[in-house]
Protein backbone atom coordinates (compact mmCIF):
# COMPACT_ATOMS: atom_id res chain seq x y z
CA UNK A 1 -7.74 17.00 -2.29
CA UNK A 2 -7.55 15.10 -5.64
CA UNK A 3 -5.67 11.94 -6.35
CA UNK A 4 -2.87 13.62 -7.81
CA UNK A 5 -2.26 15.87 -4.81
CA UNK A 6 -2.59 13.48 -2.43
CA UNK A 7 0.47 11.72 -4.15
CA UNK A 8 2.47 14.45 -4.49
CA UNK A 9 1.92 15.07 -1.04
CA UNK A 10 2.90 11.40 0.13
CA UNK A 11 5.83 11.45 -2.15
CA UNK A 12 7.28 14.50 -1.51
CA UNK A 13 6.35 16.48 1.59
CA UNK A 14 8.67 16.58 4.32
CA UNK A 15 8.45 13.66 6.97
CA UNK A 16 7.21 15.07 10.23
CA UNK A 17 4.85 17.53 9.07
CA UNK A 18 3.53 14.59 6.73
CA UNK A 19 3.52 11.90 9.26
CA UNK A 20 2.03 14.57 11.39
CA UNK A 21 -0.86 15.30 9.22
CA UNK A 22 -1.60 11.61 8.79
CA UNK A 23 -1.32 10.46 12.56
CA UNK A 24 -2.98 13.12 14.65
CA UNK A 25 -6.00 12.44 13.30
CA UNK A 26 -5.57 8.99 14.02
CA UNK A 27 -4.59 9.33 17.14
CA UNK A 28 -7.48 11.68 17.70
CA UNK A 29 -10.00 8.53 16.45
CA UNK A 30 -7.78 6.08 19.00
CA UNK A 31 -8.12 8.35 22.01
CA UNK A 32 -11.84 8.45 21.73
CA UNK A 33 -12.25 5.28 20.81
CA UNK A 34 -10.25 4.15 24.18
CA UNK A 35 -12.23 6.83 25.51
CA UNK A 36 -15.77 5.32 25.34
CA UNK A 37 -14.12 2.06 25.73
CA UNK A 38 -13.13 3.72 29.30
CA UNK A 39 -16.81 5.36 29.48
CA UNK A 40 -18.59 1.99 29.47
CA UNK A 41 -16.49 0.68 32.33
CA UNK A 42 -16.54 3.47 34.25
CA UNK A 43 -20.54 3.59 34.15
CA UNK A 44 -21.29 0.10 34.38
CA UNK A 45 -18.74 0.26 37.13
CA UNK A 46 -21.49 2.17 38.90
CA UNK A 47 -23.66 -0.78 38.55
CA UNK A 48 -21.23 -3.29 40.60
CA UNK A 49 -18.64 -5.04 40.12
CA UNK A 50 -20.03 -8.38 38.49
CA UNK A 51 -21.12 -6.08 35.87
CA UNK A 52 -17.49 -4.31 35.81
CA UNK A 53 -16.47 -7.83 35.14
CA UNK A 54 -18.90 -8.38 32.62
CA UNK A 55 -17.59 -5.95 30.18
CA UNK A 56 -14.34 -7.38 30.15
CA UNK A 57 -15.66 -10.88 29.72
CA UNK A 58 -17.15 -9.67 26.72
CA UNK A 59 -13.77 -7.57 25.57
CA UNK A 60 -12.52 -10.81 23.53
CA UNK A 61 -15.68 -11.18 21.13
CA UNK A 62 -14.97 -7.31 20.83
CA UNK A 63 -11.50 -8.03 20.03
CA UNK A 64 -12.50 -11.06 17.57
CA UNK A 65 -14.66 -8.20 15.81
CA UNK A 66 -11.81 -5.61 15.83
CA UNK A 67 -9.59 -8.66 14.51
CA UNK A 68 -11.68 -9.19 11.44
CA UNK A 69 -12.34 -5.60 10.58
CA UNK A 70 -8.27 -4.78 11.09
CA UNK A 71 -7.98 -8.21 8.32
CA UNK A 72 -10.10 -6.67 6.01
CA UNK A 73 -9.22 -3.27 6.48
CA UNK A 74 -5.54 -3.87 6.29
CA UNK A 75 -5.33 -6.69 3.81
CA UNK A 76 -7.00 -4.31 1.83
CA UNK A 77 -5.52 -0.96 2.43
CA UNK A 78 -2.06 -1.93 2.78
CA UNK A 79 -2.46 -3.23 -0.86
CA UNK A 80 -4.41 -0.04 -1.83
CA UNK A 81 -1.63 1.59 -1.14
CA UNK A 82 0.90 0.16 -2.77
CA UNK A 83 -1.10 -0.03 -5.58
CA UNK A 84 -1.49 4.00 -5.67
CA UNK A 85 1.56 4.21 -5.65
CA UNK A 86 2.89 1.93 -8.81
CA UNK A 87 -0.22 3.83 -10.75
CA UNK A 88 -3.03 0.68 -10.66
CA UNK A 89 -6.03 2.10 -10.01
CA UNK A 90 -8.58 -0.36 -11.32
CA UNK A 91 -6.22 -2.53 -8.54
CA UNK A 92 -6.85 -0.71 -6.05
CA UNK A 93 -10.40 -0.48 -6.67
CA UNK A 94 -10.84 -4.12 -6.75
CA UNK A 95 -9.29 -4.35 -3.39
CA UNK A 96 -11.01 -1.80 -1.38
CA UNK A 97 -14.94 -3.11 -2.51
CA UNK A 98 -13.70 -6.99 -1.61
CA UNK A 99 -12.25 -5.78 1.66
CA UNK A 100 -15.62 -3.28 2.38
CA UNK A 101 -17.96 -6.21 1.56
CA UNK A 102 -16.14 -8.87 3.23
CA UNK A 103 -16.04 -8.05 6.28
CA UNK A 104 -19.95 -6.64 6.56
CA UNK A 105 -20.77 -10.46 5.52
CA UNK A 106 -18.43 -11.79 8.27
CA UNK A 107 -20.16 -9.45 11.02
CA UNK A 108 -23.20 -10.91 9.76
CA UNK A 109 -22.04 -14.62 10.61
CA UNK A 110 -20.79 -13.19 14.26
CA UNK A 111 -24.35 -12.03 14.37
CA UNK A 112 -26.26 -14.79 13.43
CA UNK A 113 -24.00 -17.44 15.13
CA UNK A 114 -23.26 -15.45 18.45
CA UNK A 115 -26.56 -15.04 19.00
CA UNK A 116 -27.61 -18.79 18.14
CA UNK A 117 -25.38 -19.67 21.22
CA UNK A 118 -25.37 -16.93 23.44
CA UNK A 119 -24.88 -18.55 26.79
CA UNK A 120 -22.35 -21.39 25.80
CA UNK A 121 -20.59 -18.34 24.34
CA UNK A 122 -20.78 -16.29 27.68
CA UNK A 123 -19.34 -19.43 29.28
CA UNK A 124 -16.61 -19.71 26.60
CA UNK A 125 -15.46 -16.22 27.55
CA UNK A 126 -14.77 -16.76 31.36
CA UNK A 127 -18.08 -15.56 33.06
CA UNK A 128 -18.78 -16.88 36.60
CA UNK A 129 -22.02 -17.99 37.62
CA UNK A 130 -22.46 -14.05 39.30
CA UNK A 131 -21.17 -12.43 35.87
CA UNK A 132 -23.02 -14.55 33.50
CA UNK A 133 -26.65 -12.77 33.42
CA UNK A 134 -24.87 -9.25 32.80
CA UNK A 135 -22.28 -10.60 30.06
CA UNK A 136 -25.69 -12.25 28.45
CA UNK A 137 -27.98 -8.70 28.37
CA UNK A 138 -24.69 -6.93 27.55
CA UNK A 139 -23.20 -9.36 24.65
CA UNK A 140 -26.54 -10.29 23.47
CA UNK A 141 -27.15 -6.50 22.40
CA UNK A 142 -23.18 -6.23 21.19
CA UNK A 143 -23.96 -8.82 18.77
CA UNK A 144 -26.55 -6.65 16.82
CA UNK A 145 -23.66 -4.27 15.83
CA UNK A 146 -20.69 -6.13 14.48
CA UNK A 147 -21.81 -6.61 10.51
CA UNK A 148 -21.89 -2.44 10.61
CA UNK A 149 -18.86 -2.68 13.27
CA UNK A 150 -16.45 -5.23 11.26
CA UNK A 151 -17.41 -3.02 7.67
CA UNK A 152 -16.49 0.52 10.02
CA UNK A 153 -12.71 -0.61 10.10
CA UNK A 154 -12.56 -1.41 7.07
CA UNK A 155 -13.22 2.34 5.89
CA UNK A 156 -12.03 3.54 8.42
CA UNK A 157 -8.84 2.12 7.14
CA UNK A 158 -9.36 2.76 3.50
CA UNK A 159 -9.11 6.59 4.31
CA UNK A 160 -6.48 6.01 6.14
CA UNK A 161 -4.42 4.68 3.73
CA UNK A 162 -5.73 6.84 0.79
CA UNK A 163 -4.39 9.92 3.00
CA UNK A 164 -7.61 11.14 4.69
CA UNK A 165 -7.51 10.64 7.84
CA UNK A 166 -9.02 13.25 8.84
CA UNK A 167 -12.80 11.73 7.59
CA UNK A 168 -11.58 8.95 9.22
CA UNK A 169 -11.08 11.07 12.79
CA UNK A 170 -14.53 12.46 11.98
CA UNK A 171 -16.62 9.10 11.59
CA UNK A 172 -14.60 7.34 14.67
CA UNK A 173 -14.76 10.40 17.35
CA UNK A 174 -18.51 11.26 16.77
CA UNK A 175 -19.56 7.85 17.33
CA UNK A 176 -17.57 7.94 20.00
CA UNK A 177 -18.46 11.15 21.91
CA UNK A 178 -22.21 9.83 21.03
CA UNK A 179 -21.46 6.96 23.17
CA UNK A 180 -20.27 8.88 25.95
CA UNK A 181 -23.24 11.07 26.14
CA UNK A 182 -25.68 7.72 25.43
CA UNK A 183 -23.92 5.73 28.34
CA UNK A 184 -25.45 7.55 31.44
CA UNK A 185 -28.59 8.42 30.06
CA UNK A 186 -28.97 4.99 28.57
CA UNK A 187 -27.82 3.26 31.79
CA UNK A 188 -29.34 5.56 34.53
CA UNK A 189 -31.82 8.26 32.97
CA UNK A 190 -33.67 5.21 31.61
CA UNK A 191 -33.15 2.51 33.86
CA UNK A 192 -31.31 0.25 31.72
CA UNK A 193 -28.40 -1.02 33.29
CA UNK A 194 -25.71 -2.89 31.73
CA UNK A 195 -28.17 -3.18 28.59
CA UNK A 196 -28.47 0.73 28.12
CA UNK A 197 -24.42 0.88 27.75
CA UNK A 198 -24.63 -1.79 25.12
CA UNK A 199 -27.14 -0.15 22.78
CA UNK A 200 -25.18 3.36 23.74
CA UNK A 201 -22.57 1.27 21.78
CA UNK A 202 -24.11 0.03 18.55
CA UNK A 203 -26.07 2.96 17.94
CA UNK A 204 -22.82 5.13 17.89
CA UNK A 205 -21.33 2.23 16.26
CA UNK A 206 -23.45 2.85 13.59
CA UNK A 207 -23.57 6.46 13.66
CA UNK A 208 -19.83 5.85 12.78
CA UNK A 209 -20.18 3.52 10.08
CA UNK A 210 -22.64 5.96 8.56
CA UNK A 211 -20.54 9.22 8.44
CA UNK A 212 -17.21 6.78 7.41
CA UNK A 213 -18.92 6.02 4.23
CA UNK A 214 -20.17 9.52 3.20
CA UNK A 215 -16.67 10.16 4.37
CA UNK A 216 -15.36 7.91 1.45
CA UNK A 217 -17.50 9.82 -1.40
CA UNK A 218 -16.30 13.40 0.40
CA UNK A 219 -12.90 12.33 0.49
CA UNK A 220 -12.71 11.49 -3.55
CA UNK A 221 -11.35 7.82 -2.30
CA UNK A 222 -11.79 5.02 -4.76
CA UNK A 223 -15.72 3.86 -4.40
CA UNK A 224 -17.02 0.61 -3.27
CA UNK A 225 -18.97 -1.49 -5.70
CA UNK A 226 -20.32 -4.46 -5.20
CA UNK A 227 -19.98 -5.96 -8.78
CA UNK A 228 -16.54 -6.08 -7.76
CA UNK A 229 -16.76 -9.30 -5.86
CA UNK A 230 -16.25 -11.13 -8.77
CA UNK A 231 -12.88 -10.49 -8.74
CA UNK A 232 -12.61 -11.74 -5.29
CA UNK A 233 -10.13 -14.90 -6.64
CA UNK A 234 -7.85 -12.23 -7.92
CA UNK A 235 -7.43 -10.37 -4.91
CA UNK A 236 -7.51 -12.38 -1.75
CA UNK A 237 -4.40 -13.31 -1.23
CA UNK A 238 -3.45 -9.74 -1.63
CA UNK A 239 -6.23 -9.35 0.98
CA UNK A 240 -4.66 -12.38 3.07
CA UNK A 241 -0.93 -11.10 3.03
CA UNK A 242 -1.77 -7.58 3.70
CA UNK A 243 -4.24 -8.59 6.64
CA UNK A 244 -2.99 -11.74 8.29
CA UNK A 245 -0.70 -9.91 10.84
CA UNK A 246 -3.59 -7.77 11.81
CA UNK A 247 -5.90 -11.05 12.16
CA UNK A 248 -2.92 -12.63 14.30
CA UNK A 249 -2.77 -9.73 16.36
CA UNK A 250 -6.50 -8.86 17.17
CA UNK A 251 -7.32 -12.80 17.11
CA UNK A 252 -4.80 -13.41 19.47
CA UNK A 253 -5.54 -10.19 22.04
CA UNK A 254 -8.94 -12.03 22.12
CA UNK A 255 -7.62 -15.10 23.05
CA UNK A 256 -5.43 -13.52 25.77
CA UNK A 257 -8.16 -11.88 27.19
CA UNK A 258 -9.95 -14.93 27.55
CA UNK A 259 -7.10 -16.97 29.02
CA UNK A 260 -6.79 -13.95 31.46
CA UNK A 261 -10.57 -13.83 32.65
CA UNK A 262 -10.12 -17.74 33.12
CA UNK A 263 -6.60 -17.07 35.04
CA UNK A 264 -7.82 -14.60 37.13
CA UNK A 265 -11.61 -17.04 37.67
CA UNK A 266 -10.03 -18.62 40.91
CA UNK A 267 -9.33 -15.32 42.74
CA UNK A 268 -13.12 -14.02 42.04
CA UNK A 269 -15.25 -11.37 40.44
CA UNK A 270 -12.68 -8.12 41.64
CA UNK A 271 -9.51 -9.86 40.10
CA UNK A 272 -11.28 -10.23 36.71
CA UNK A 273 -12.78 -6.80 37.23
CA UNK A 274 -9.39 -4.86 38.34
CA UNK A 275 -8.06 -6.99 35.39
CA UNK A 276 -10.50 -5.31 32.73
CA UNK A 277 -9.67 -2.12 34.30
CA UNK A 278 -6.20 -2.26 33.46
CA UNK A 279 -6.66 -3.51 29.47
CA UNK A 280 -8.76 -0.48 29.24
CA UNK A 281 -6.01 2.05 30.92
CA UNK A 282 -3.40 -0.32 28.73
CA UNK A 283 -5.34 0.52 25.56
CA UNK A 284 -5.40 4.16 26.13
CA UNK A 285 -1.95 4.09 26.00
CA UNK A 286 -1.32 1.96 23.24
CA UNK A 287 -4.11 4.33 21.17
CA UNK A 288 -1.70 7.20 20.94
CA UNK A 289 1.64 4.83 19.43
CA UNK A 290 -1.45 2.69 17.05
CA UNK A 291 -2.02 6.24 15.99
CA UNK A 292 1.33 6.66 15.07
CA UNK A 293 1.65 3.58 13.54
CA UNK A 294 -1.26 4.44 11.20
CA UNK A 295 0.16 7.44 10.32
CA UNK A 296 3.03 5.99 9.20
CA UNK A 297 1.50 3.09 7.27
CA UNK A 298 0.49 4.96 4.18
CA UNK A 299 3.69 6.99 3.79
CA UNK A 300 5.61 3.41 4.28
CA UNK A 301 2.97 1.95 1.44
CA UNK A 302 2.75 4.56 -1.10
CA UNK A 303 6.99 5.08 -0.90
CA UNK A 304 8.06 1.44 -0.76
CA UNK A 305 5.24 0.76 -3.86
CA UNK A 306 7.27 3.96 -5.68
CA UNK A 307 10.44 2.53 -4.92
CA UNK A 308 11.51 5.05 -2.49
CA UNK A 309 13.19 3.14 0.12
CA UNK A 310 15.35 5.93 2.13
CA UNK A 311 12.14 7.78 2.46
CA UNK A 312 10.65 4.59 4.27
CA UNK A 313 13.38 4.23 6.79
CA UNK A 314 13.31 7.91 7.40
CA UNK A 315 9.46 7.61 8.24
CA UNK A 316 9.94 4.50 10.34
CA UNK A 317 12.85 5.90 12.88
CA UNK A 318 10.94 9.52 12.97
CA UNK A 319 8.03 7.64 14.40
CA UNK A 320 9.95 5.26 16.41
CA UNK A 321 11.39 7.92 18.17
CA UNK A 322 8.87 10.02 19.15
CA UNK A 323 6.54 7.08 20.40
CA UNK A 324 8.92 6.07 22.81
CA UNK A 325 9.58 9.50 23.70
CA UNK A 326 5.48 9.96 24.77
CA UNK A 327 5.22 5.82 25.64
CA UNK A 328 7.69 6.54 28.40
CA UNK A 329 5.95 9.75 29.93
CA UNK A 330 2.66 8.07 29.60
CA UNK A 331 4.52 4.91 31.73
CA UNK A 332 5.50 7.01 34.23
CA UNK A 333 2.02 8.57 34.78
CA UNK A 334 0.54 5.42 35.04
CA UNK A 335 3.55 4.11 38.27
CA UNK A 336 3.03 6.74 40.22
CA UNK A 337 -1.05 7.19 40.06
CA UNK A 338 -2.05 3.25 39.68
CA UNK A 339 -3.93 3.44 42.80
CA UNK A 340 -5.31 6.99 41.51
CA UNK A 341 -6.61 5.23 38.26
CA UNK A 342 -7.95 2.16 39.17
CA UNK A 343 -9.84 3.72 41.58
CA UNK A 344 -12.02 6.04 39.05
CA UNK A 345 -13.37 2.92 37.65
CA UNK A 346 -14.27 0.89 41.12
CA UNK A 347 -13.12 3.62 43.92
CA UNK A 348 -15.80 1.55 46.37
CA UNK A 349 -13.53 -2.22 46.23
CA UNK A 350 -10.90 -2.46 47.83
CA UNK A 351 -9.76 -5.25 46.39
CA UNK A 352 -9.95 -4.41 42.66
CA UNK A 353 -7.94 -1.06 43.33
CA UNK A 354 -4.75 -3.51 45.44
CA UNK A 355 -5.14 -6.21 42.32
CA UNK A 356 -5.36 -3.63 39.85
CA UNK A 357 -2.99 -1.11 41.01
CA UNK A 358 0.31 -3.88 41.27
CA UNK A 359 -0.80 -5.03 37.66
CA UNK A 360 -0.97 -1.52 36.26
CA UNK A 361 2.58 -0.64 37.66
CA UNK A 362 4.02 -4.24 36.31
CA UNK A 363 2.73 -3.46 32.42
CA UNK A 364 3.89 0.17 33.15
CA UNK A 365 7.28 -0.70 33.27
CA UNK A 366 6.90 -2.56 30.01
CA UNK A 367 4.81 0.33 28.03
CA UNK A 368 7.85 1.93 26.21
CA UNK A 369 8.45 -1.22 24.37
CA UNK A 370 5.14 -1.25 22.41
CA UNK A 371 6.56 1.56 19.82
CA UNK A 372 9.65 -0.72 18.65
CA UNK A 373 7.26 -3.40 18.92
CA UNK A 374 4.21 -1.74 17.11
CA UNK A 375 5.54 -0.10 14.39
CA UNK A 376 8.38 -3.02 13.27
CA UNK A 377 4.91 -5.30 12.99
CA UNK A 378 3.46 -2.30 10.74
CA UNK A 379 5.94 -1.26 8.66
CA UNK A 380 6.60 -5.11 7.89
CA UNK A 381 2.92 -5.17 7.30
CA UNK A 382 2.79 -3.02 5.00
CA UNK A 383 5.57 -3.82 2.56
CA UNK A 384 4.58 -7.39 2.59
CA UNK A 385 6.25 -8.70 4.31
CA UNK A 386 3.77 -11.15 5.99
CA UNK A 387 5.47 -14.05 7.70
CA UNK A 388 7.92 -11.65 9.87
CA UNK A 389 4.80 -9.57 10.03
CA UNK A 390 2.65 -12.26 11.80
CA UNK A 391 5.27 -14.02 13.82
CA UNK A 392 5.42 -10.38 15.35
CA UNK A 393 1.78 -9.80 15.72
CA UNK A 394 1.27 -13.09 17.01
CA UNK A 395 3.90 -12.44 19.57
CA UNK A 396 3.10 -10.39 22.54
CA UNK A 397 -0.27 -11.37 22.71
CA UNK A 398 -0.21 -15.07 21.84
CA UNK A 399 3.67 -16.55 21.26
CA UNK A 400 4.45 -14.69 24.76
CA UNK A 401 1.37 -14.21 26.83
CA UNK A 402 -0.04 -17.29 26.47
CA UNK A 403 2.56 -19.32 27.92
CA UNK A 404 2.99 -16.70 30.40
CA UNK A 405 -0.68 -16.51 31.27
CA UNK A 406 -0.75 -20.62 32.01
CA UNK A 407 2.75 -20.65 33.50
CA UNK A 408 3.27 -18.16 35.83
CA UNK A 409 0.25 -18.14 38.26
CA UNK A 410 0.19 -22.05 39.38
CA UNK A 411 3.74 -20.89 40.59
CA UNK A 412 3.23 -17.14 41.85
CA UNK A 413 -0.56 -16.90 42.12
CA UNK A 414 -2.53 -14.18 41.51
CA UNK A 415 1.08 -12.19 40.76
CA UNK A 416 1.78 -14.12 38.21
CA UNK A 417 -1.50 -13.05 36.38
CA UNK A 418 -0.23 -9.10 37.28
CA UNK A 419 3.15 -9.66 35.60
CA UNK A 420 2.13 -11.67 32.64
CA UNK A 421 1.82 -9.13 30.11
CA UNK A 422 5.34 -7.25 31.10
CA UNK A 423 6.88 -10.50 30.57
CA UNK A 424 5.46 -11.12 27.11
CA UNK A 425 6.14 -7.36 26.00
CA UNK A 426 9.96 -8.16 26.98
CA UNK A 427 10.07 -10.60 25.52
CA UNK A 428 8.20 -9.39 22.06
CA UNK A 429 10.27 -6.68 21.86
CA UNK A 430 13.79 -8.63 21.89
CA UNK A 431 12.25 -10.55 18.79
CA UNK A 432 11.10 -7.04 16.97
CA UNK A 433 14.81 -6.09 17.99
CA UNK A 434 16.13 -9.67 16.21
CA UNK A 435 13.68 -9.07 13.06
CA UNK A 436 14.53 -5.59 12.45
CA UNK A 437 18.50 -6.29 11.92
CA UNK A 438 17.83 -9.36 9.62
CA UNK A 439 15.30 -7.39 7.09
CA UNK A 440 15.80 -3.68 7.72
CA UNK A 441 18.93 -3.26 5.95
CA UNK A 442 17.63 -5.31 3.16
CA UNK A 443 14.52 -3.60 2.04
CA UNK A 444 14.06 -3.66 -1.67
């Protein structure tokens, strides 16, 4: 599809056949992606549950990766975007190679300075003395991935928001079928153990990264040239505006995580492993509204750079509605089979399926508030809108949880660690509820 179609397409095709086309390939790449999340904990689950544990000790520096890839990515394609659609092109350009190269030099400083202090890190992120040798062999390996893993996003994202997706869907779900093949072979057909599901991960990772950037050259997007970091003064605050909710949001679901693996320390190895559990099942969920969300955030970008305002709102409620719609059977699911689902991962402790279960159920009740949530933080996003953007992002997992996290279990133990996060979500979503009636009718 050439430039011109594409916006045509964005401009003028109708809204759920557009959003549609845009989001169910997204979707598609967030499924699998929870998928082999899911895959790794189900597998090392075989191993025990210290290693179980392990893997969600080492979630955060995941997250903190995610984070800067989703900066980059965002700040970059958001802008993209707009650009496209008030006719700069040389813009956009300038944008998308700063973002790309950006973020492969920030993996590289994870790299170099995660593995400098590997087992002050594993500390850091909440491993007991039982977890720490499997978070070490697993994180150790993780580390050798993130330059190619941070740059992935960013791609990933710049088809996104160029309106190809679909490249996007291929690049994310091989790597991530990959993975799922690599993780028993890796872990049990050679012997590896915790380490084989690491290096299943990078070396689909990369797999990934590789087909995302032949995706960008198949997909006629704007190419990335590195000659264009000398225009890096020009561009990143565009970068910075565009990005700074996603960095608040990913930066602070790291954080949580930690605070959670060092709330849930005191009550042992299953309450931080039934705890891991549930983010996983929690980020399955929250894969198919993201989708959504990314579906919508070109059509929000390319309209509100054109001007077209009614078009905007019309994309925003149309995927409002329907994420709710699926958040809510997907909430129900998860109440009724908790003890069903926890018990794939760990079926053998009895302890992480009662700890898990209750905690599933609590954030269940919760779930259907993500879409207002999610796609309020987006669609500020990507207008630029960054302060109410941020304060948003930052709020279910850091404003909200935090507090919750540190409050609520000195008072109602171990429950208060199983209702934290349904506490934050209500409480995020009154303040999406209080932010959309101040700026939505004003949009210009």
């Amino acid at each position: 599809m050439t430039l011109k179609q594409k916006q045509e397409m964005m401009a003028n095709a109708p809204i759920p056949g557009l959003i549609a086309r845009l989001a169910i390939p997204t979707i598609i790449s967030m499924l699998i992606t929870s998928f082999y999340n899911m895959a790794d904990t189900y597998f090392v689950g075989r191993i025990g549950t210290s290693a179980t544990a392990a893997v969600g000790v080492v979630f955060p520096l995941m997250s903190v990766i995610q984070a800067l890839g989703f900066f980059f990515g965002h700040g970059s394609g958001n802008s993209v975007s707009r650009k496209l659609g008030a006719k700069k092109y040389e813009e956009a350009e300038h944008l998308a190679s700063n973002g790309f190269f950006l973020a492969l030099f920030c993996g590289a400083g994870i790299l170099v300075l995660g593995r400098i202090f590997l087992e002050p890190l594993s500390r850091i992120l909440g491993s007991t003395d039982t977890i720490l040798p499997y978070t070490k062999s697993y994180l150790g390996i993780i580390l050798l991935g993130a330059p190619y893993m941070t740059a992935a996003l960013v791609l990933n994202n710049l088809l996104r928001f160029q309106g190809s997706a679909f490249y996007g869907m291929i690049g994310i779900t091989s790597g991530g079928i990959l993975n799922m093949i690599l993780d028993p072979v890796f872990i049990f057909g050679f012997d590896m153990g915790i380490a084989g599901a690491a290096w299943a991960t990078i070396l689909s990772q990369l797999v990934s990264f590789l087909l995302l950037l032949a995706g960008i050259k198949k997909a006629n997007c704007i190419p990335l040239r590195i000659r264009h970091l000398r225009y890096l003064r020009q561009v990143i605050g565009q970068i910075f505006g565009g990005g700074f909710p996603s960095l608040c949001r990913q930066g602070l679901a790291s954080m949580a995580t930690v605070a959670l693996n060092l709330a849930a320390n005191p009550y042992g190895d299953a309450a931080i492993a039934a705890m891991s559990i549930v983010q996983r099942i929690m980020f399955f969920a929250g894969a198919t509204v993201i989708g959504f969300g990314q579906g919508f955030q070109p059509v929000c970008g390319y309209n509100y750079g054109a001007g077209n305002i009614k078009r905007v709102k019309d994309a925003f409620w149309f995927c409002v509605k329907l994420s709710t719609g699926v958040l809510l059977a997907l909430a129900a699911v998860g109440f009724l089979f908790s003890n069903s689902l926890i018990a794939i991962f760990r079926k053998d402790d009895l302890d992480v399926i009662r700890i898990g279960a209750l905690a599933l159920r609590m954030q269940c009740l919760s779930l259907p508030f993500q879409g207002w949530i999610i796609l309020n933080n987006m669609m500020f996003q990507t207008i630029g809108r960054t302060v109410p953007a941020s304060v948003l992002a930052a709020s279910r997992q850091g404003l909200f949880f935090l507090p919750a996290i540190l409050l609520l279990p000195p008072v109602l133990g171990i429950f208060g660690i199983q209702i934290a996060q349904a506490a934050a979500d209500t409480a995020a979503f009154l303040l999406a509820l209080i932010l959309n009636r101040k700026l939505m009718p004003n949009l210009s």
